[in-house]
Protein backbone atom coordinates (compact mmCIF):
# COMPACT_ATOMS: atom_id res chain seq x y z
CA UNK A 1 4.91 -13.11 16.66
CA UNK A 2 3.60 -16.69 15.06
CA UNK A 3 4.67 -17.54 11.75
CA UNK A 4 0.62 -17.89 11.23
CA UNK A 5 0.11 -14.16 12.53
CA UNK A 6 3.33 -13.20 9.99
CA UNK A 7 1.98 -14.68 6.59
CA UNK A 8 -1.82 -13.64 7.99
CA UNK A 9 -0.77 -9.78 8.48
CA UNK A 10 1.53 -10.22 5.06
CA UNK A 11 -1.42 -11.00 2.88
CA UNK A 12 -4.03 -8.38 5.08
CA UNK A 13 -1.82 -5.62 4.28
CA UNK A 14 -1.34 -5.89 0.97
CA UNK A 15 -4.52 -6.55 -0.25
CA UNK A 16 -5.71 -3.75 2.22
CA UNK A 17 -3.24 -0.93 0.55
CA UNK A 18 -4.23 -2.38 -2.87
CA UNK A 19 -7.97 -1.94 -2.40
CA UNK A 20 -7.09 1.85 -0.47
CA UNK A 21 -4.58 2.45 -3.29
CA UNK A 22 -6.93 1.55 -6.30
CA UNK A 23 -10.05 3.73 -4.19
CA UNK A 24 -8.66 6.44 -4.38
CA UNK A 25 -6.88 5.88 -8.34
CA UNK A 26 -10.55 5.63 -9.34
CA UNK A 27 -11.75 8.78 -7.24
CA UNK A 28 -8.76 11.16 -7.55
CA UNK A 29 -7.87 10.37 -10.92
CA UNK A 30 -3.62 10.09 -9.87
CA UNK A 31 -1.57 7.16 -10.23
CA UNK A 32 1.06 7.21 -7.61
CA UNK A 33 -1.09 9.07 -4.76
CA UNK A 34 -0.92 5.79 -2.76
CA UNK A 35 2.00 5.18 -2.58
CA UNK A 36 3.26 8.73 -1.53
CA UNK A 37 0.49 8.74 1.18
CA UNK A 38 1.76 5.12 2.35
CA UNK A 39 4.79 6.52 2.55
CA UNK A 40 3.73 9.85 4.65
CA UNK A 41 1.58 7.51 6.75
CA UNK A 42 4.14 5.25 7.81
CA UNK A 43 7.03 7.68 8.53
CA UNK A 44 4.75 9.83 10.21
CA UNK A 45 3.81 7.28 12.42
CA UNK A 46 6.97 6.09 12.78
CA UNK A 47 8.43 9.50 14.28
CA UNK A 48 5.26 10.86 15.98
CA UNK A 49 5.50 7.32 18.47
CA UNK A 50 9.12 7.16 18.41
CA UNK A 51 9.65 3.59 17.63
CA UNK A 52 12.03 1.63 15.81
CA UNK A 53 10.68 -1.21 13.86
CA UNK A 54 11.77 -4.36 14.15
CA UNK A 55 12.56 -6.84 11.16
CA UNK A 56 8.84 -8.36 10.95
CA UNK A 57 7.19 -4.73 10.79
CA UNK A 58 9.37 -3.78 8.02
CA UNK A 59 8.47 -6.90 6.04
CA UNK A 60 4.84 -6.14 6.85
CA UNK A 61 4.83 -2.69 5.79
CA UNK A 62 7.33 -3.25 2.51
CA UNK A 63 4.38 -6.07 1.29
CA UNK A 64 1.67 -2.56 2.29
CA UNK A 65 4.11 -0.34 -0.09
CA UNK A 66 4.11 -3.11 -2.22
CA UNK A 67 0.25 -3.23 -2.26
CA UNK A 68 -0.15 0.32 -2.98
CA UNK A 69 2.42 0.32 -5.53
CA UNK A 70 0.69 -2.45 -7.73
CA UNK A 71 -2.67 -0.69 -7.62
CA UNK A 72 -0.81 1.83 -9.03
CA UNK A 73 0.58 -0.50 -11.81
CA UNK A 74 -2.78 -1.55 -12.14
CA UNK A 75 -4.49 1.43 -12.84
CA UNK A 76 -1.81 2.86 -15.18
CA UNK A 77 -1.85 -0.55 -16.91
CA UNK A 78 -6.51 -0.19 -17.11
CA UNK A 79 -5.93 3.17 -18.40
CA UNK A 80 -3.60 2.54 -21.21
CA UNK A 81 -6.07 -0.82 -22.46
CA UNK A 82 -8.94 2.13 -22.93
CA UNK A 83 -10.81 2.19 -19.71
CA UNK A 84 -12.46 5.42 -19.30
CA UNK A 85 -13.78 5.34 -15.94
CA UNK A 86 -10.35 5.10 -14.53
């Protein structure tokens, strides 16, 4: 993989998990729904094609996690400040 294709995926996923993650925050009123669903997502697909990922797809799904895991943050965080639509 090019280093360009690296940082490139890096920044797609987690801005693509964060706008999925904070989606679904503001339609199904949880907090951590993301994240568990990332997680479910990426194991099941993990053992359903039986392959073992290498060092650059666990860095590029950790920054998806990561992603999902500050919409989270995010949410919690718009919540507490008085935001009632969240």
């Amino acid at each position: 993989m090019n280093i360009l294709q690296f940082l490139v995926s890096i920044v797609l996923f987690t801005v693509l998990a964060f706008g999925i993650g904070f989606i679904i925050n503001m339609i199904l009123r949880t907090t951590w729904l993301p994240v568990v669903i990332a997680f479910g997502v990426i194991i099941g697909a993990l053992v359903y094609n039986k392959i073992v990922p290498g060092l650059v797809d666990i860095i590029i799904l950790a920054f998806g996690i990561a992603g999902s895991v500050v919409s989270g943050w995010t949410i919690q965080t718009l919540r507490k400040k008085g935001y009632r639509m969240f």
